[in-house]
N, C-alpha and C. Protein backbone atom coordinates (compact mmCIF):
# COMPACT_ATOMS: atom_id res chain seq x y z
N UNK A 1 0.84 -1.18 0.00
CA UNK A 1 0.00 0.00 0.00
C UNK A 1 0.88 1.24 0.00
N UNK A 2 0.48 2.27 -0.53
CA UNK A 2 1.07 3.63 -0.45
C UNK A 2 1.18 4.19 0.43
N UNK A 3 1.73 4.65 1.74
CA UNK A 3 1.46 5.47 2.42
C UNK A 3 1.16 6.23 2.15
N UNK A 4 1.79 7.32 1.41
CA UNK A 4 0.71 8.70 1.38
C UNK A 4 -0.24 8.70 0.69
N UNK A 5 -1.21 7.56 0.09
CA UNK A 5 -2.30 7.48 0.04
C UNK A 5 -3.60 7.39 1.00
N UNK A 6 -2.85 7.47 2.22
CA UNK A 6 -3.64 7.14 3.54
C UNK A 6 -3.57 8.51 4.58
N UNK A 7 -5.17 8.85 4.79
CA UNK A 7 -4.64 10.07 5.22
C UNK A 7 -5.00 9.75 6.88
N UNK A 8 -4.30 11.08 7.92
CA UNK A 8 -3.65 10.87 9.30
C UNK A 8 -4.39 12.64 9.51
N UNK A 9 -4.30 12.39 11.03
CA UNK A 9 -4.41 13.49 11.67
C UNK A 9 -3.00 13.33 12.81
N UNK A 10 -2.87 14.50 13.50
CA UNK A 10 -1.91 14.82 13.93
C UNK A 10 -3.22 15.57 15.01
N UNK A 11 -3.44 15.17 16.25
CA UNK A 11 -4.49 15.98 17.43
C UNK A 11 -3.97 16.43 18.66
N UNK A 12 -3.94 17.63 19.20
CA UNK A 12 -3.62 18.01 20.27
C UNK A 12 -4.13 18.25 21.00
N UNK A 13 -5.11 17.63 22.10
CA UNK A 13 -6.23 17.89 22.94
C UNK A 13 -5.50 18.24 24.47
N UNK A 14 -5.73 19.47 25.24
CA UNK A 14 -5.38 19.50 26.59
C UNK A 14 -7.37 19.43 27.24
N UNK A 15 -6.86 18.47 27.87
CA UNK A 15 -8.30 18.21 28.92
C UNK A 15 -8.11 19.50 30.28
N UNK A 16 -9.09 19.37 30.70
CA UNK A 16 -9.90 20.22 32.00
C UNK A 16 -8.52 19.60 33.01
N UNK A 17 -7.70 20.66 34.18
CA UNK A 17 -7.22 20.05 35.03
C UNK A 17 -7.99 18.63 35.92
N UNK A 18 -6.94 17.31 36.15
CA UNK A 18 -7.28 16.67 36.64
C UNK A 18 -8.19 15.80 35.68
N UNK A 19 -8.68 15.64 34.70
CA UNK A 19 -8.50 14.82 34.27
C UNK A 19 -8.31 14.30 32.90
N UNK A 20 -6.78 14.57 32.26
CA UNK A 20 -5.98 13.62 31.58
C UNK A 20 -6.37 12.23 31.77
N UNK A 21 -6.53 11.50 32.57
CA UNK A 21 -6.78 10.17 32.61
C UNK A 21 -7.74 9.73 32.15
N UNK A 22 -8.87 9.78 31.84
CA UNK A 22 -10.29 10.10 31.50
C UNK A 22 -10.08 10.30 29.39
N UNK A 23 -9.47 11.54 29.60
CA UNK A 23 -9.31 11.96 28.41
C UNK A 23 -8.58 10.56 27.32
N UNK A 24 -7.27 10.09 28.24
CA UNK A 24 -6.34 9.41 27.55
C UNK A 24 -7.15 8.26 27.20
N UNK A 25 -8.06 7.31 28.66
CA UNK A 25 -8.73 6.15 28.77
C UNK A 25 -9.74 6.05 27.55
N UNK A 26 -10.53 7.24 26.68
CA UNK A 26 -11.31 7.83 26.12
C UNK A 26 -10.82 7.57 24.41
N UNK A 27 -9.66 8.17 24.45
CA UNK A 27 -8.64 8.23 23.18
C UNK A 27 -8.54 6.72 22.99
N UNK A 28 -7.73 6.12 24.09
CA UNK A 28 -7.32 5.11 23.76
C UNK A 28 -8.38 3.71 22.98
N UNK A 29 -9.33 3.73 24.32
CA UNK A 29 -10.79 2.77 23.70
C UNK A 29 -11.36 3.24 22.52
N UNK A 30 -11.19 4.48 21.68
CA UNK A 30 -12.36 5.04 21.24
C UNK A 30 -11.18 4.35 19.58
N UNK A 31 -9.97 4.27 19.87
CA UNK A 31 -8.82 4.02 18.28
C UNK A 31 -9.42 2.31 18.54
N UNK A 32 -9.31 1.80 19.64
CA UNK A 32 -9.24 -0.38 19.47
C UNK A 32 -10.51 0.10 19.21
N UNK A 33 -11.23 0.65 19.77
CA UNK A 33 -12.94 0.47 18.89
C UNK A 33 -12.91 0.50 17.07
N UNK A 34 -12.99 1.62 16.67
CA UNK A 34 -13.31 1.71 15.83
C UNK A 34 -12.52 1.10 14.37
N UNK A 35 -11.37 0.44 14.96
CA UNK A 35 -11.11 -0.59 13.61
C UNK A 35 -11.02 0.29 12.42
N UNK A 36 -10.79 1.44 12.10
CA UNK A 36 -10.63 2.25 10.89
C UNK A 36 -9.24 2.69 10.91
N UNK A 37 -8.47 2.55 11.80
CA UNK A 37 -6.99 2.95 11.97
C UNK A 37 -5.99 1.49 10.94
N UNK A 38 -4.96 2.13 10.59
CA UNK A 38 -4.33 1.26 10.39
C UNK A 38 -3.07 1.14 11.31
N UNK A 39 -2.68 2.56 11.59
CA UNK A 39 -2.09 2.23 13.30
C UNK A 39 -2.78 4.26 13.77
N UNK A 40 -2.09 3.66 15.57
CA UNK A 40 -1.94 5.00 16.05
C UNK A 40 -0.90 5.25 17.55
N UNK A 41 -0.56 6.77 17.68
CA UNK A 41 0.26 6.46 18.88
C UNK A 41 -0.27 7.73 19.99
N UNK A 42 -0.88 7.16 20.85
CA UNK A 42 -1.46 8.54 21.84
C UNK A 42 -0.10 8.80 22.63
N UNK A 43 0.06 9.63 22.90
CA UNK A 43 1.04 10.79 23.68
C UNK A 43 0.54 11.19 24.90
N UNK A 44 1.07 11.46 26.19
CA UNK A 44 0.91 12.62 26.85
C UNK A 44 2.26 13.11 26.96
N UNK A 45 2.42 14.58 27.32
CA UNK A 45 3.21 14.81 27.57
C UNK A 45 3.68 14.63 29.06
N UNK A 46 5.38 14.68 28.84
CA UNK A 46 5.66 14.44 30.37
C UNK A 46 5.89 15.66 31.28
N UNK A 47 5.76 16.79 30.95
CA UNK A 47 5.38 18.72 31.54
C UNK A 47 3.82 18.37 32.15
N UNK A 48 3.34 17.93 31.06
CA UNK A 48 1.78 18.27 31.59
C UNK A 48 0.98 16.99 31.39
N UNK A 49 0.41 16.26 32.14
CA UNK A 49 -0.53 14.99 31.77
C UNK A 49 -1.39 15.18 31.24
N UNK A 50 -1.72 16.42 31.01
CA UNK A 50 -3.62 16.98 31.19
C UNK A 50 -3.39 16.59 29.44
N UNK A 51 -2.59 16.89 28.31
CA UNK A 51 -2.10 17.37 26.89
C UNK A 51 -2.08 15.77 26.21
N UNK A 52 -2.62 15.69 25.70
CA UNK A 52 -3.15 14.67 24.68
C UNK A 52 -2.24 14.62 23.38
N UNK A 53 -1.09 13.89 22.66
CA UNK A 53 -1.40 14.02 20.88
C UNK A 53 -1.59 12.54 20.57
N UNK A 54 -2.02 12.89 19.86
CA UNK A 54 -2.81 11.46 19.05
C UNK A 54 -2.47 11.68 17.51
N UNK A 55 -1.78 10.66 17.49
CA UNK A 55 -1.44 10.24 15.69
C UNK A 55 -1.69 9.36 15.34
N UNK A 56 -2.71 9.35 14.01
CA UNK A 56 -3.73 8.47 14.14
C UNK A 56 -3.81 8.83 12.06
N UNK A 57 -3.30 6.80 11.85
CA UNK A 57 -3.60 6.98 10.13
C UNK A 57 -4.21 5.88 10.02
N UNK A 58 -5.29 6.43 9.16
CA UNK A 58 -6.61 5.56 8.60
C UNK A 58 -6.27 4.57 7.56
N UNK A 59 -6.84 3.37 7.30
CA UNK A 59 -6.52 2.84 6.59
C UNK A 59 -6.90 3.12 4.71
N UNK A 60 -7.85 3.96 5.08
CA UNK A 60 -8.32 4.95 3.70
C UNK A 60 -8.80 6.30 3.64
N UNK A 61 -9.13 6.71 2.73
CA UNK A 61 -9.64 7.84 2.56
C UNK A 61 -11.79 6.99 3.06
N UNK A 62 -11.92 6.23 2.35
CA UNK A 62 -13.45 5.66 2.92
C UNK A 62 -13.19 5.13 4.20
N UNK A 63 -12.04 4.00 4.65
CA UNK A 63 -12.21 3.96 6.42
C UNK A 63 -12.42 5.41 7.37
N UNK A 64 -11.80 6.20 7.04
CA UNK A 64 -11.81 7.86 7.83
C UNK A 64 -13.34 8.73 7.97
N UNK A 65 -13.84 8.35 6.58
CA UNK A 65 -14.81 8.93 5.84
C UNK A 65 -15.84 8.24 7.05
N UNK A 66 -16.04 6.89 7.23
CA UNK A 66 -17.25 5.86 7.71
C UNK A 66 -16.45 6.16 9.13
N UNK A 67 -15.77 6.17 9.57
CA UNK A 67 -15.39 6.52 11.09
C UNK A 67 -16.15 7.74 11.68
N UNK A 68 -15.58 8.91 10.57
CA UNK A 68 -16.10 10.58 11.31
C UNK A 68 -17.56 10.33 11.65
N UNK A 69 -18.20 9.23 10.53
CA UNK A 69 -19.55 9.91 10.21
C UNK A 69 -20.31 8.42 11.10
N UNK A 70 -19.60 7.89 11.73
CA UNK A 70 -20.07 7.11 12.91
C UNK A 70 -20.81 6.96 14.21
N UNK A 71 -21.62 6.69 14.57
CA UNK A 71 -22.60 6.13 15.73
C UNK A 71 -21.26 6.48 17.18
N UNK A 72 -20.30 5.68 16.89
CA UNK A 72 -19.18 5.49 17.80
C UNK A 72 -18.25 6.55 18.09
N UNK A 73 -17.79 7.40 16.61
CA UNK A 73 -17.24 9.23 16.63
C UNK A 73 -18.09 9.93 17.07
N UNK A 74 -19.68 9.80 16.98
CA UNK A 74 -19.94 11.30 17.48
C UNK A 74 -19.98 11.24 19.24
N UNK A 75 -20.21 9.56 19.74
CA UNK A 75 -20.35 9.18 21.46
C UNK A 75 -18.92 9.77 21.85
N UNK A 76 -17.78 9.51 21.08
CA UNK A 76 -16.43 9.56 21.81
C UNK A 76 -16.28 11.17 21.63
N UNK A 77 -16.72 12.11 20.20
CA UNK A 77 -16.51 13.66 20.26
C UNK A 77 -16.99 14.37 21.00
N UNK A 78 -18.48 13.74 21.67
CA UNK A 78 -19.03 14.58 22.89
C UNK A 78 -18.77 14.57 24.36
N UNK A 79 -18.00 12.89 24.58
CA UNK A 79 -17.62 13.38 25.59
C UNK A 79 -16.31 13.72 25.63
N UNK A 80 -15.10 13.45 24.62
CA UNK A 80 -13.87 13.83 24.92
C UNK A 80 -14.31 15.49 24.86
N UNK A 81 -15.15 16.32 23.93
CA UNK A 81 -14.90 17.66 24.17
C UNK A 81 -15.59 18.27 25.34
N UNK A 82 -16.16 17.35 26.11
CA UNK A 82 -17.09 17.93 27.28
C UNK A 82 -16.01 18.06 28.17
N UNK A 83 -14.56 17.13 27.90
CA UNK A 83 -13.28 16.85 29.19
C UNK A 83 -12.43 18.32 28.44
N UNK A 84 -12.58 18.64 27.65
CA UNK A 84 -11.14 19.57 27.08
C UNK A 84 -11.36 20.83 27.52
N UNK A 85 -10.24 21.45 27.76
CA UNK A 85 -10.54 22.88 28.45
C UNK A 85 -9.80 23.85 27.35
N UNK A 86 -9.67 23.32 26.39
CA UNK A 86 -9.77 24.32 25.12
C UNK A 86 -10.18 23.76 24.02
N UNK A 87 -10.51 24.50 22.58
CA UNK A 87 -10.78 23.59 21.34
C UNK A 87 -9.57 22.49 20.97
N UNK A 88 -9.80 21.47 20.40
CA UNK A 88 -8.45 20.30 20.09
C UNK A 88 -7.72 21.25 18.79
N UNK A 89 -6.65 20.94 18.42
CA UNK A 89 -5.92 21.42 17.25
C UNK A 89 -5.48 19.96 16.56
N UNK A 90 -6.29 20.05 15.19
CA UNK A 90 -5.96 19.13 14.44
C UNK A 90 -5.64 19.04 12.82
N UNK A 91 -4.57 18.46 13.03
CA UNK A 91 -3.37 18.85 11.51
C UNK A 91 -4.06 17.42 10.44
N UNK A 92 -4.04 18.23 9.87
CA UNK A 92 -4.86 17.13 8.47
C UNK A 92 -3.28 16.56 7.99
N UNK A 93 -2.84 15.26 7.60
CA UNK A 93 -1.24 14.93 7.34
C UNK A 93 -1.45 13.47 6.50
N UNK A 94 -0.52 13.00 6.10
CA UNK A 94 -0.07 12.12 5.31
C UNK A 94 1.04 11.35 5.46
N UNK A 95 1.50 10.47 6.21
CA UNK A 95 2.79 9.41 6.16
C UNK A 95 3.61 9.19 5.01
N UNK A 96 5.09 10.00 5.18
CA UNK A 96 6.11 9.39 4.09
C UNK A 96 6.67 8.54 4.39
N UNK A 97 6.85 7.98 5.84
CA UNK A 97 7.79 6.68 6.17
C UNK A 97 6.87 6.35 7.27
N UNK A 98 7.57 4.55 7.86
CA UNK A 98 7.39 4.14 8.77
C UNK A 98 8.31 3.60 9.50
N UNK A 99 8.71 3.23 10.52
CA UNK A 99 9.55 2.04 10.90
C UNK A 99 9.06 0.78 10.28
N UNK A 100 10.34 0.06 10.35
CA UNK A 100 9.78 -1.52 10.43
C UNK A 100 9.44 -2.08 11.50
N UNK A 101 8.40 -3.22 11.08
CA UNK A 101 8.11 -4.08 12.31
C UNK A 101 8.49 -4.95 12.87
């Protein structure tokens, strides 16, 4: 497969003090749920727990497409943004490399 045929977000979510954990537990179940990833790697930072990034590439342009517009995205967008104590910042991106496995 092409990588840069597969498109990725790049997300930076800081949650409400106190709870990062919530936020992360949220991220994490909401990528093994939905089976539209072809991989991903959640982040916190080690300054601040509360700070979320999530890199996250779809296995298509239609897996991404049937994810956003999902039963399961809109349960996980209302409550991860009910935890965030600002809007998320998210970079629309494309993979030129990977490691090997």
């Amino acid at each position: 497969m092409n990588l840069t045929s597969q498109p990725a977000y790049i997300i930076k979510m800081r949650a409400k003090p106190g709870t990062g954990d919530k936020l992360f537990e949220l991220a994490t179940a909401g990528m093994k749920k939905s089976g539209s990833s072809d991989r991903f790697i959640i982040l916190r930072e080690d300054n601040d727990p509360d700070v979320l990034w999530n890199m996250e590439v779809f296995r298509s342009d239609a897996a991404k497409e049937n994810y956003e517009n999902s039963p399961l995205a809109d349960e996980l967008r209302d409550e991860i943004l009910s935890l965030l104590a600002e809007p998320p910042l998210r970079i629309a991106a494309h993979p030129y490399s990977v490691a090997p496995e």
